[in-house]
N, C-alpha and C. Protein backbone atom coordinates (compact mmCIF):
# COMPACT_ATOMS: atom_id res chain seq x y z
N UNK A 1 54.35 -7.38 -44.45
CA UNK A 1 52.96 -7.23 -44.83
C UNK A 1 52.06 -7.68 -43.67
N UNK A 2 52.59 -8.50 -42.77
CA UNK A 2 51.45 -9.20 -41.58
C UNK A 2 51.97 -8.07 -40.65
N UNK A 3 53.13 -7.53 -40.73
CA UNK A 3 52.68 -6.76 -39.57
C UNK A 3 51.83 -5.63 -39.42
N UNK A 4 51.57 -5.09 -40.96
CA UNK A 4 51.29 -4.60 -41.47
C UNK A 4 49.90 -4.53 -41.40
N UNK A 5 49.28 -5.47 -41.45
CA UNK A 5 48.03 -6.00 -41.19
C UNK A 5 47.46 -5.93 -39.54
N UNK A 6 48.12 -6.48 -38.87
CA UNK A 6 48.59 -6.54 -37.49
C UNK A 6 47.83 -4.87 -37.09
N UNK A 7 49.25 -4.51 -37.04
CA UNK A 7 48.98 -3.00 -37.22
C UNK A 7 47.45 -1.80 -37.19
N UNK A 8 46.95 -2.26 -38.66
CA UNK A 8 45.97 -1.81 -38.93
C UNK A 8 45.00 -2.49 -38.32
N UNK A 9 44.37 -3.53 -37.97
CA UNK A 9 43.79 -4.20 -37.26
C UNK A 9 43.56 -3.51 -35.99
N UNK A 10 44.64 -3.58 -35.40
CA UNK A 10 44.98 -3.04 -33.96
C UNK A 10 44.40 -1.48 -34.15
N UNK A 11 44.98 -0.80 -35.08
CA UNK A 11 44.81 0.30 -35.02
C UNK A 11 43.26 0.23 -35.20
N UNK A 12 42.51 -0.05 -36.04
CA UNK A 12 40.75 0.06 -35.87
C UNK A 12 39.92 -0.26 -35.04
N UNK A 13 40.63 -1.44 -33.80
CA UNK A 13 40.02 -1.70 -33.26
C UNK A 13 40.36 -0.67 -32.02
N UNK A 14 41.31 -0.13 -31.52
CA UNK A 14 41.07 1.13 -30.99
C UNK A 14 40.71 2.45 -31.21
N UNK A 15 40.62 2.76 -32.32
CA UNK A 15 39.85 3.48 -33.06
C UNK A 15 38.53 3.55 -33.03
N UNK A 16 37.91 2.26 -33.12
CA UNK A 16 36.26 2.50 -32.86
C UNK A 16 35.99 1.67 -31.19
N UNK A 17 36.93 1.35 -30.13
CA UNK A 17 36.57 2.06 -28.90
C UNK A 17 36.66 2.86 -28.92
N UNK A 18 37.79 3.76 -28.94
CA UNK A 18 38.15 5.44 -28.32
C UNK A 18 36.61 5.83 -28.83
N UNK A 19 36.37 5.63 -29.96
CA UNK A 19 34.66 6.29 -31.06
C UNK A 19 33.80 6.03 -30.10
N UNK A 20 33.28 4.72 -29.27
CA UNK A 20 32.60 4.41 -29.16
C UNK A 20 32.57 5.07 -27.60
N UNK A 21 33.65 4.93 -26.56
CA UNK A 21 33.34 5.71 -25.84
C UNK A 21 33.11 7.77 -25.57
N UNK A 22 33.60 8.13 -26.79
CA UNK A 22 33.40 9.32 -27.10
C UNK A 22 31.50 9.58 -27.14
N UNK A 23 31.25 8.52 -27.88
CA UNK A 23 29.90 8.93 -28.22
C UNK A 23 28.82 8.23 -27.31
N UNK A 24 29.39 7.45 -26.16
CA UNK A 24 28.93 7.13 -24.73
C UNK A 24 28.49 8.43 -23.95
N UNK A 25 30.01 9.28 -23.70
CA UNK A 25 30.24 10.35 -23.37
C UNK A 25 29.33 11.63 -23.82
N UNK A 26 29.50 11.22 -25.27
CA UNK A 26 28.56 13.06 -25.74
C UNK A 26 27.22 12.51 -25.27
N UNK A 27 26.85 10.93 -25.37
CA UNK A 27 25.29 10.96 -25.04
C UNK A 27 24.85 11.46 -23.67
N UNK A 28 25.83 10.87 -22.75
CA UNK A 28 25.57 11.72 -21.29
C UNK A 28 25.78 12.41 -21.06
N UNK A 29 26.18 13.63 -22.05
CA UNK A 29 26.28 14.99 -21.94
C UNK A 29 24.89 15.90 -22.36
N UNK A 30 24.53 14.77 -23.13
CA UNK A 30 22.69 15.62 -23.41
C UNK A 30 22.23 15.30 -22.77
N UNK A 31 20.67 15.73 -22.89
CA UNK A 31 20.14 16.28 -22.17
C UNK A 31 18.98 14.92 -22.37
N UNK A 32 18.60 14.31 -21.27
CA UNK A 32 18.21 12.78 -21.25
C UNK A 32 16.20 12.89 -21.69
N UNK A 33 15.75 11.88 -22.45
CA UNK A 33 14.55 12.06 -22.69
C UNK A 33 13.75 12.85 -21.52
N UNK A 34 12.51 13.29 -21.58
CA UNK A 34 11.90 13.93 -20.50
C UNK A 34 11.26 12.35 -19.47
N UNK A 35 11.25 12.27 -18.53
CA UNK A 35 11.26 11.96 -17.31
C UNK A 35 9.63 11.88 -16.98
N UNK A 36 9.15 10.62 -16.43
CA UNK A 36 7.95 10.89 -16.36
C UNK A 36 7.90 11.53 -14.59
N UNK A 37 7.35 12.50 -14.64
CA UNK A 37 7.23 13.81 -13.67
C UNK A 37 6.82 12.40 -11.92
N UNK A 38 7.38 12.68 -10.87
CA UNK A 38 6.97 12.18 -9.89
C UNK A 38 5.73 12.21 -9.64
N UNK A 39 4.54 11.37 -9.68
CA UNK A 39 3.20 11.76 -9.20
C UNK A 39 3.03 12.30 -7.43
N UNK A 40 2.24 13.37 -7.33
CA UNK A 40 1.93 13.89 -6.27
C UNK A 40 0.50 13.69 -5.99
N UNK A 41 0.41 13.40 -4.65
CA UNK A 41 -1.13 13.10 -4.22
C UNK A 41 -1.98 14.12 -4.57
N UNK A 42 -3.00 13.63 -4.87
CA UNK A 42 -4.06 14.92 -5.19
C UNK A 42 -4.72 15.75 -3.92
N UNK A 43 -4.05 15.03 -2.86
CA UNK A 43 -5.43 15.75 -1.27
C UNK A 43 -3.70 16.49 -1.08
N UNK A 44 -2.72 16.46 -1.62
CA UNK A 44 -1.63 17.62 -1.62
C UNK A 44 -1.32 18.44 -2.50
N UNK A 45 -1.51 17.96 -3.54
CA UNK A 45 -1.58 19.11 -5.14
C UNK A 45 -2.43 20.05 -4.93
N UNK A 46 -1.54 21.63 -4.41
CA UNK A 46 -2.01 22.92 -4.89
C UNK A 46 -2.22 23.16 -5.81
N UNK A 47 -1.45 22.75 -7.04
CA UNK A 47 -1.58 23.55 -8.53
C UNK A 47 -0.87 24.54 -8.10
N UNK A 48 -0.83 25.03 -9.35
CA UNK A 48 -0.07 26.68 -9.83
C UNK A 48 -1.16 27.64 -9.92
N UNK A 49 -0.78 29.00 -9.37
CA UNK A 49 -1.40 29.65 -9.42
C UNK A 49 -2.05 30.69 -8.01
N UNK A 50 -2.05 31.81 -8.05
CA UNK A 50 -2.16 32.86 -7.27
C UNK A 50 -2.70 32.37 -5.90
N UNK A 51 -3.77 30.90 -5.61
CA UNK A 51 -4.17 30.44 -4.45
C UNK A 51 -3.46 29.10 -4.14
N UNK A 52 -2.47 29.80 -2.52
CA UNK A 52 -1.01 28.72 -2.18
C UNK A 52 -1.67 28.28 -1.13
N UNK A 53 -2.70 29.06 -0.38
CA UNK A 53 -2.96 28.66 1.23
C UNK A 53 -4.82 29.21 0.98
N UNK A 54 -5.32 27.86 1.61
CA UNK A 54 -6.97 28.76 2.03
C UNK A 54 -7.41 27.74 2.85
N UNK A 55 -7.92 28.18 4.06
CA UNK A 55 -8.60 27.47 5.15
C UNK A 55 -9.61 27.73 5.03
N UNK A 56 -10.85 26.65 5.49
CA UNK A 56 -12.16 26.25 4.99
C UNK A 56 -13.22 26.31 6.07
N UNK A 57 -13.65 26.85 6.45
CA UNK A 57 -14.79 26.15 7.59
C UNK A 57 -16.24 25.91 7.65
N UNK A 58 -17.09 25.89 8.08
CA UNK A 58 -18.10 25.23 7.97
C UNK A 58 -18.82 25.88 6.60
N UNK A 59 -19.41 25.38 5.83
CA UNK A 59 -20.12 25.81 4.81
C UNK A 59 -21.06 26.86 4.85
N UNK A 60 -20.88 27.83 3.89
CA UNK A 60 -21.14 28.96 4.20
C UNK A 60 -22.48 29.18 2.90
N UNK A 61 -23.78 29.00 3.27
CA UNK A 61 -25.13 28.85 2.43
C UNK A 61 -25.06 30.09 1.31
N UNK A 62 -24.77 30.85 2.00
CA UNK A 62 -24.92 32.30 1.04
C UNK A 62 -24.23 32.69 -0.07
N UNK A 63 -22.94 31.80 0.37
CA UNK A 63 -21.97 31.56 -0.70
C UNK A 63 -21.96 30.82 -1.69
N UNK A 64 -22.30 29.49 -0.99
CA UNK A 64 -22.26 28.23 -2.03
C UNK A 64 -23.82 28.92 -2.69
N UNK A 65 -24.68 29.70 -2.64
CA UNK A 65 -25.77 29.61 -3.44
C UNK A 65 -25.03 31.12 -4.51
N UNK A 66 -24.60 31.81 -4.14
CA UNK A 66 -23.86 32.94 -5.25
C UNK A 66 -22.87 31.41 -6.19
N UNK A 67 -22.08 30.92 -5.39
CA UNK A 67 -21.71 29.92 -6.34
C UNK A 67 -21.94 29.52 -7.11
N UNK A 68 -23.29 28.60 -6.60
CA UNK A 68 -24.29 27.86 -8.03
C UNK A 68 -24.85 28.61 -8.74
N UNK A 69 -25.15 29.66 -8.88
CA UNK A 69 -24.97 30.93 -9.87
C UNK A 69 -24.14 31.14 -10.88
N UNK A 70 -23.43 31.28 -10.18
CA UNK A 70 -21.68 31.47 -11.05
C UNK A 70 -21.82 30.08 -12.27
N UNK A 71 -22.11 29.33 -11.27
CA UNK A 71 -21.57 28.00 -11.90
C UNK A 71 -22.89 27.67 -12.96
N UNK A 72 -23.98 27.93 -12.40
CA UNK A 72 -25.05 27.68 -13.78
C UNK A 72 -24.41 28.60 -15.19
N UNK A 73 -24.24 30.17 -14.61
CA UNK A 73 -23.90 31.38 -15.84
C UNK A 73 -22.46 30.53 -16.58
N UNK A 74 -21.39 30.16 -16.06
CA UNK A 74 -20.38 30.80 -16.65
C UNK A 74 -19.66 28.83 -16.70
N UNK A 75 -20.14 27.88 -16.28
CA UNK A 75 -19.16 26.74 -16.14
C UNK A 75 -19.85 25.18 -17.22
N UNK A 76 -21.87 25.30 -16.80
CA UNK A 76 -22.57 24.59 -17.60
C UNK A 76 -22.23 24.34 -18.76
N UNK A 77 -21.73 24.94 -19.43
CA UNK A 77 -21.75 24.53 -21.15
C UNK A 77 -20.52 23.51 -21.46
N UNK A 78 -19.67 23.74 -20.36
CA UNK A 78 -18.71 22.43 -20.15
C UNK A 78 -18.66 21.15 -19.08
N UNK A 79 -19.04 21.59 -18.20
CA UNK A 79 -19.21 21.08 -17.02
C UNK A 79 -20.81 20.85 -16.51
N UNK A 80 -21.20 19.28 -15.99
CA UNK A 80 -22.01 18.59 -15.21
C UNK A 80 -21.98 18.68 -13.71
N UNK A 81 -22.56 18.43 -13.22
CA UNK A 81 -22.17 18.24 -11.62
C UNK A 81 -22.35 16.74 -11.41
N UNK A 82 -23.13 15.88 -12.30
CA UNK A 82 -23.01 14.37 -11.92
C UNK A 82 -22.53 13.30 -13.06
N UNK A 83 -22.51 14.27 -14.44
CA UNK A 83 -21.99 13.35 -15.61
C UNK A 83 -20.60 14.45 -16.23
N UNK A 84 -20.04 13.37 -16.93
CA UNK A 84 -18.98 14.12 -17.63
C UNK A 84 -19.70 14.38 -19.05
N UNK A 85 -19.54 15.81 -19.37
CA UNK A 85 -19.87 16.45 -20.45
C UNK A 85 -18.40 16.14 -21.21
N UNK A 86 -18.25 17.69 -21.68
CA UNK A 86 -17.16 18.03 -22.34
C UNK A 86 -15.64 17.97 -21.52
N UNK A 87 -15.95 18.56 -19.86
CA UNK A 87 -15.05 18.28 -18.62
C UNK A 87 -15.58 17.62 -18.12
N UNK A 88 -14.81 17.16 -17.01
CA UNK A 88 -15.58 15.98 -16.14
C UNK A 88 -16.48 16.14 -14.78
N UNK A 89 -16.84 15.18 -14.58
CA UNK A 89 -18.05 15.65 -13.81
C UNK A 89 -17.68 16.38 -12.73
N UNK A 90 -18.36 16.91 -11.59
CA UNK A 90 -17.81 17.61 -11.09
C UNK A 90 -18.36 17.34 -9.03
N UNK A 91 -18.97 16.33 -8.85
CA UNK A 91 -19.46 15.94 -8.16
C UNK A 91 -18.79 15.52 -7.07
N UNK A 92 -18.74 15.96 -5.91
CA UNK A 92 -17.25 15.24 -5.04
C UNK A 92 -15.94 15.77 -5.62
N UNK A 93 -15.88 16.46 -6.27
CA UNK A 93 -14.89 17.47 -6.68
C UNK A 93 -13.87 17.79 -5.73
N UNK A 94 -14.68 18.21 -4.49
CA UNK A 94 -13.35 18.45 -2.95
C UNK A 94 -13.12 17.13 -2.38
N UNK A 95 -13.59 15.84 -2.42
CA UNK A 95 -13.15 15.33 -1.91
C UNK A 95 -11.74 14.40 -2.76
N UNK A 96 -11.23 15.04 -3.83
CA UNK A 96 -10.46 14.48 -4.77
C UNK A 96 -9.37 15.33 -4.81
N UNK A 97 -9.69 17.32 -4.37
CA UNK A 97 -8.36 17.39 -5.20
C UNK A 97 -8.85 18.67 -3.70
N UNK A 98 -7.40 19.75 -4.00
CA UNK A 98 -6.97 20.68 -2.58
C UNK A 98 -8.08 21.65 -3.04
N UNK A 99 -8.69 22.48 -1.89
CA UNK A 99 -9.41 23.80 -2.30
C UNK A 99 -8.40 24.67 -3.03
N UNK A 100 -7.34 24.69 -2.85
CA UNK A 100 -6.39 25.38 -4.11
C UNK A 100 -6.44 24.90 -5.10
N UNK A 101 -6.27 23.66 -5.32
CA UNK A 101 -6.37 22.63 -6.72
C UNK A 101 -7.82 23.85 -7.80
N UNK A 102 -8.31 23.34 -6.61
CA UNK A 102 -9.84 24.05 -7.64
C UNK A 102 -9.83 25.04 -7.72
N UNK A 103 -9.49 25.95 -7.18
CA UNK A 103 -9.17 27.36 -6.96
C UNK A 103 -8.44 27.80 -8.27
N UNK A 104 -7.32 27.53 -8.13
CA UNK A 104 -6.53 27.72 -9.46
C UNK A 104 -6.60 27.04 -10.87
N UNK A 105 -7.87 26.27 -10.55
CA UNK A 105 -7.93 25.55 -12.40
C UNK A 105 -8.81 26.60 -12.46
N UNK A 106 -9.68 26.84 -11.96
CA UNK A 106 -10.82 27.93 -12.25
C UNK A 106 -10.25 29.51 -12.42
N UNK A 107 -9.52 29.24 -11.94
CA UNK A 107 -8.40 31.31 -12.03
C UNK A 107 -7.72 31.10 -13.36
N UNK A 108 -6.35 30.44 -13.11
CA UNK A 108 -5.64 30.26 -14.46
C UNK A 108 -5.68 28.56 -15.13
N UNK A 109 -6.54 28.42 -15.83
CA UNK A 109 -6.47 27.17 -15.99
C UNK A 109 -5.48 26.87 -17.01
N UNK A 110 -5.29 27.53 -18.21
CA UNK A 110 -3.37 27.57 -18.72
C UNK A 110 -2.79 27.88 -18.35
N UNK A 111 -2.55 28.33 -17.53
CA UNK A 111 -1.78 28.08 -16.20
C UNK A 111 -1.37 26.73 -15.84
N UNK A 112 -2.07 26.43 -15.02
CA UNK A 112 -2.38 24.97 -14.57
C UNK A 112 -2.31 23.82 -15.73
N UNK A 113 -2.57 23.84 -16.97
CA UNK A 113 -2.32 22.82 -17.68
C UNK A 113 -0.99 23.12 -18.18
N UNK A 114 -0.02 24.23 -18.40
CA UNK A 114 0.89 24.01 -18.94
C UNK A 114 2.16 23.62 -17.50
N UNK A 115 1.47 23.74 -16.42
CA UNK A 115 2.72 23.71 -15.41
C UNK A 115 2.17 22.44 -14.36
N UNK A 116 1.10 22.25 -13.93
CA UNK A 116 0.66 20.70 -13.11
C UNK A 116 0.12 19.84 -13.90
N UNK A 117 1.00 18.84 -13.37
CA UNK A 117 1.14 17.55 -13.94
C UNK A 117 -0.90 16.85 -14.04
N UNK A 118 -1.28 16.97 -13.10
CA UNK A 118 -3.14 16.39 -13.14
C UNK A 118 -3.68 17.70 -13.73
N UNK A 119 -3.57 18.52 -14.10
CA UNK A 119 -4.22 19.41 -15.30
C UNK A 119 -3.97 18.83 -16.48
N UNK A 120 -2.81 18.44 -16.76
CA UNK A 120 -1.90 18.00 -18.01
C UNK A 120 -2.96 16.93 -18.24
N UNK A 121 -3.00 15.75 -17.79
CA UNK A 121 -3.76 14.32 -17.41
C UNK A 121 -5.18 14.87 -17.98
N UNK A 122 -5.57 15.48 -17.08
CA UNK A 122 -7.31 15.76 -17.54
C UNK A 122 -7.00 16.30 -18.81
N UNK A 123 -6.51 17.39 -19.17
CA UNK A 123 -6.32 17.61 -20.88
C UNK A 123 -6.46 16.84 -21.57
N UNK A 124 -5.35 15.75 -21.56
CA UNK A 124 -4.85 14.55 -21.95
C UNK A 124 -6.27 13.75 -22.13
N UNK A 125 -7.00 13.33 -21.33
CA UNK A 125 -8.18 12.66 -21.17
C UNK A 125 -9.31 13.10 -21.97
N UNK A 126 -9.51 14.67 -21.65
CA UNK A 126 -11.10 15.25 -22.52
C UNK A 126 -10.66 16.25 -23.46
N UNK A 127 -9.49 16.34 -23.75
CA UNK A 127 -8.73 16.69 -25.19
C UNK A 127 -9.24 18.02 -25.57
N UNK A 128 -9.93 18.92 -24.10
CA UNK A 128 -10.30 20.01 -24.33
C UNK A 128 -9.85 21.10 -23.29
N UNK A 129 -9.33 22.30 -23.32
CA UNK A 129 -8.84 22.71 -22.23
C UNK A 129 -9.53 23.68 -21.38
N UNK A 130 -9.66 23.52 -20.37
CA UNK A 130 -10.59 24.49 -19.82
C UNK A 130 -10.51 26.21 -20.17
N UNK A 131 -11.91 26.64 -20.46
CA UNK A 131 -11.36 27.83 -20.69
C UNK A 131 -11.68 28.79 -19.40
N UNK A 132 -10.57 29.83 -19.51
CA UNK A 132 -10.86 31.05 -18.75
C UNK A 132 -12.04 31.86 -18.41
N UNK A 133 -12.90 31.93 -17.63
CA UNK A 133 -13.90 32.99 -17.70
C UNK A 133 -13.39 33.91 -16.53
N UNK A 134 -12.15 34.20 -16.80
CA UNK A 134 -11.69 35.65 -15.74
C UNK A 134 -12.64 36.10 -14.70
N UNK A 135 -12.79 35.47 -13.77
CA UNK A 135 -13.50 35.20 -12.56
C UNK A 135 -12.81 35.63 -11.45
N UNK A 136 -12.86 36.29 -10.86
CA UNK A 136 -12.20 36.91 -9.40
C UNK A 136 -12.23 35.66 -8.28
N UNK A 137 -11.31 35.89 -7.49
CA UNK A 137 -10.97 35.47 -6.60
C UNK A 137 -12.02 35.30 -5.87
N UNK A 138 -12.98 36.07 -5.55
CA UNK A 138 -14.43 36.07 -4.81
C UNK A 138 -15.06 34.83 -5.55
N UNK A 139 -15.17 35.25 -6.83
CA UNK A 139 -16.34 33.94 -7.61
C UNK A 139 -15.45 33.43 -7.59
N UNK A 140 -14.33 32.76 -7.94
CA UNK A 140 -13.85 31.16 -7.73
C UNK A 140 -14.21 30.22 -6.40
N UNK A 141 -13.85 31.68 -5.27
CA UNK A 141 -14.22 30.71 -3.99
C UNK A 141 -16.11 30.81 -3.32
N UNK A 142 -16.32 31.49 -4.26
CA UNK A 142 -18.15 31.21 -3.99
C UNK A 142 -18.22 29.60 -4.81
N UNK A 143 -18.17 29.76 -6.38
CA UNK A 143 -17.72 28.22 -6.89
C UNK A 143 -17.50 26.86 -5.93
N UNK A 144 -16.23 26.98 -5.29
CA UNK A 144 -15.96 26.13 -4.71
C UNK A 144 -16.76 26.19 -3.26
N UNK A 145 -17.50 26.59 -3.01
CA UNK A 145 -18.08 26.77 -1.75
C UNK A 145 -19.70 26.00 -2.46
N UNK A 146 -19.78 26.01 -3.70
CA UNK A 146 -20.81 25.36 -4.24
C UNK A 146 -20.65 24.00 -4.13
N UNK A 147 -19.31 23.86 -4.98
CA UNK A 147 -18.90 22.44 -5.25
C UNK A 147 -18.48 21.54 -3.94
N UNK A 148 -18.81 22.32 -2.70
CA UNK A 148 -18.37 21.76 -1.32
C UNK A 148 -19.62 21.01 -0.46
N UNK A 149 -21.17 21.88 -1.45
CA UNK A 149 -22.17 21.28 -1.08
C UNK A 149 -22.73 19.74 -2.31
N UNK A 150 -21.62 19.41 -3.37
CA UNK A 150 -21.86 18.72 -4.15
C UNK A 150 -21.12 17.48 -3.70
N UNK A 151 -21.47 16.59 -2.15
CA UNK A 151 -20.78 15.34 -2.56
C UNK A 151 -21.33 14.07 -2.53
């Protein structure tokens, strides 16, 4: 009967190692909580989205004033240039993030919030997402040629 005991003893207690490293095993076989994403500098964050490369040069008046156009018609009802409304302010804008950065929140901005990490953040923050006003490539970078005379 003691060996008997013995026995079974022995036997459970390898029983729930072998268990225990089995289910060590299946855990490092899934797939591990999500990862908080590496932060990337913002004077290097392109964002996602159709503008990868744009060189800048001296400020161009004719532009940045079609800009502030753009930007009174189609951006005001969310956006300030010195307070945070509904988005945030928008003042010194280039000196924070890439002329692509801005480029592409203003092109695809779901875009940009479902795939860069500082779109995600600002979401996160004003719990509102920027919307689209399907703006060409021309008016985004008249826009930012506005927001270049805002610092």
């Amino acid at each position: 009967m003691l060996k008997k005991m013995i026995f079974t003893a022995t036997f459970a207690f390898f029983m729930l190692s072998c268990g225990g490293e089995k289910k060590e095993n299946a855990e490092s076989a899934e797939p591990k909580a999500a990862e908080t994403p590496k932060a990337i500098d913002p004077k290097e964050d392109k964002g996602v989205g159709p503008i990868t490369s744009l060189s800048l040069g001296e400020i161009d008046p004719t532009l940045a004033a079609t800009g502030e156009e753009l930007f009174k018609n189609k951006c005001t009802a969310c956006h300030k240039i010195e307070k945070r409304f509904v988005g945030p302010a928008l003042k010194g804008i280039t000196e924070k993030r890439t002329p692509e950065w801005i480029m592409n929140m203003i092109l695809v901005p779901e875009k940009m919030v479902a795939e860069n990490e500082a779109a995600k953040q600002l979401l996160a923050e004003y719990l509102s997402p920027m919307a689209n006003q399907s703006l060409t490539e021309e008016e985004a970078r008249a826009i930012l040629e506005y927001f270049r005379t805002q610092k």
